[in-house]
Protein backbone atom coordinates (compact mmCIF):
# COMPACT_ATOMS: atom_id res chain seq x y z
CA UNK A 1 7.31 -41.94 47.74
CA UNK A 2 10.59 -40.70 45.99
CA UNK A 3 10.16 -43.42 43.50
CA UNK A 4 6.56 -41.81 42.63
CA UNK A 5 8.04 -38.17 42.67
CA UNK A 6 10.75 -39.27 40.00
CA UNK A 7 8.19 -41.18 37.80
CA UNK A 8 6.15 -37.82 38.12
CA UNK A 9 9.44 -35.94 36.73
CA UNK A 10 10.43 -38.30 34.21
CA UNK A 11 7.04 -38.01 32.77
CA UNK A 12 6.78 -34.65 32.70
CA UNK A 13 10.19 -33.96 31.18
CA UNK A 14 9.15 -36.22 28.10
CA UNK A 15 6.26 -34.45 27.87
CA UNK A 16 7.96 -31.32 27.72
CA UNK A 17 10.33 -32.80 24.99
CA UNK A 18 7.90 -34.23 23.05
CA UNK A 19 6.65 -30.78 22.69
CA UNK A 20 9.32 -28.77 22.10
CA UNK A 21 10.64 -31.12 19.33
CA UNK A 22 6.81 -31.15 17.47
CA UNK A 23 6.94 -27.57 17.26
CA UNK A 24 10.21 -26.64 15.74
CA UNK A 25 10.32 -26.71 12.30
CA UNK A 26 13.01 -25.71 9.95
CA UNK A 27 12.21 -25.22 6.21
CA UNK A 28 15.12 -26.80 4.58
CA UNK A 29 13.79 -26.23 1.09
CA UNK A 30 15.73 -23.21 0.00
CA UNK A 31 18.81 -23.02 1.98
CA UNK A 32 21.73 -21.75 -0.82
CA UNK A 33 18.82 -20.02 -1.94
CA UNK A 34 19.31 -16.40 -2.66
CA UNK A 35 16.96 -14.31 -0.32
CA UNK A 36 15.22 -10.78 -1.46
CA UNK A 37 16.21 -9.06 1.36
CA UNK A 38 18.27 -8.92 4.87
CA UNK A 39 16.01 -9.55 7.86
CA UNK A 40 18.15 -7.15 9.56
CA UNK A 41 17.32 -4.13 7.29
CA UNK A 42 13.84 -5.18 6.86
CA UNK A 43 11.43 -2.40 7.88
CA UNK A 44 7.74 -3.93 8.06
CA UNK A 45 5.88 -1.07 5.98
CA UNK A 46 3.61 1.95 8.06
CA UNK A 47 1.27 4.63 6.87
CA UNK A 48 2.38 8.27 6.86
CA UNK A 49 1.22 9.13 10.59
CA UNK A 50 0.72 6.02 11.36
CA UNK A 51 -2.66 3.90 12.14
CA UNK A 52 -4.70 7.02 12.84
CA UNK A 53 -4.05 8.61 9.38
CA UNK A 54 -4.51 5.44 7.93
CA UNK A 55 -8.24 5.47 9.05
CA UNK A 56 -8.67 8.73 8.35
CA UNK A 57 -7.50 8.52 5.03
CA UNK A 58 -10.08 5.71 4.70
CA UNK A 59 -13.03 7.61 5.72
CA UNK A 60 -11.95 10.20 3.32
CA UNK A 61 -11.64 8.24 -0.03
CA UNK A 62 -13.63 4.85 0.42
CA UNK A 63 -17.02 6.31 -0.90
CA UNK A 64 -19.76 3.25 -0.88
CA UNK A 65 -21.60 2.77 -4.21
CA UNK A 66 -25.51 3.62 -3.74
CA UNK A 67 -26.80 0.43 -5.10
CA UNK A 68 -25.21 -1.14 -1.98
CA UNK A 69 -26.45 1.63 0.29
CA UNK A 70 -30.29 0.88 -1.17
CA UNK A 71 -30.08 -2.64 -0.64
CA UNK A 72 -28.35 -2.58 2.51
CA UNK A 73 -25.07 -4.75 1.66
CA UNK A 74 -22.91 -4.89 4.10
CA UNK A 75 -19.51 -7.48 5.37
CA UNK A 76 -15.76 -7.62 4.74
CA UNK A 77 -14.02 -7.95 1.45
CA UNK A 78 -11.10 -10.10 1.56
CA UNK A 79 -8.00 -8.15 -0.55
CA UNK A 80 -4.15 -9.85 -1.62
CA UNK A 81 -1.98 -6.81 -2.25
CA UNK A 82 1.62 -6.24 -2.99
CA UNK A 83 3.64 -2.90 -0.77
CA UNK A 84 6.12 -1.98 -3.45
CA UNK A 85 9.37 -0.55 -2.51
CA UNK A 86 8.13 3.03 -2.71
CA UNK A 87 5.02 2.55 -0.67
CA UNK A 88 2.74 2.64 -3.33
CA UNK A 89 0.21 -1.10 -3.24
CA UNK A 90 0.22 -3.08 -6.26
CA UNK A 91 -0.96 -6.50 -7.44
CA UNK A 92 -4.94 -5.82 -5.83
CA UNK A 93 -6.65 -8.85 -5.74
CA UNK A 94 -10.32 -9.76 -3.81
CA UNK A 95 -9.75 -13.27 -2.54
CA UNK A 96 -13.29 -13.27 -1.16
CA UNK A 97 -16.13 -11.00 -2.02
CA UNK A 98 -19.47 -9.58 -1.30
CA UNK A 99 -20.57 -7.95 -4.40
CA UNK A 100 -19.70 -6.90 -7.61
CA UNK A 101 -19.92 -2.90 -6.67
CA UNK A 102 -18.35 -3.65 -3.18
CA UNK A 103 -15.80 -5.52 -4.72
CA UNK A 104 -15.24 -3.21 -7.03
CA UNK A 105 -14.77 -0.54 -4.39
């Protein structure tokens, strides 16, 4: 019996190390390299008055073009933006679209 309990460990702690060493994964690529930015002073960017606003704002000034309206388009556009430093989004690209006017939207 205590022969079959410590085969039941032993397996079990190899399983758990197995594990643990598959999913830690260092990037050793760029070490020396010189990073944009601190972690530490790193604040991940918000709307003014936060997520609320944000839809509100979008409600206000996302206006869809008729053409889509009359032929009943409808989905998700896929975007790849850029937040600069002063909030403002730059670099708008549409990694997967619907149509032209929605796109274009």
């Amino acid at each position: 019996m205590r022969l079959a309990i410590i085969i039941i460990i032993f397996t079990v702690a190899c399983s758990l190390a197995k594990a643990q060493s598959n999913s830690i994964k260092i990037d050793t690529t760029n070490i020396g390299a010189e990073m944009p930015y601190n972690d530490d002073d790193f604040t991940p960017p918000d709307f003014p008055g936060g997520l609320k606003k944000f839809y509100v704002y979008l409600s206000k000034n996302i206006h869809y073009p008729p053409n889509v309206v009359k032929n009943r388009i409808q989905g998700k556009v896929y975007l790849n933006f850029s937040i600069e430093k002063d909030g403002s989004i730059g670099d708008i690209k549409v990694v997967k679209g619907i149509s032209k006017d929605l796109d274009t939207e």
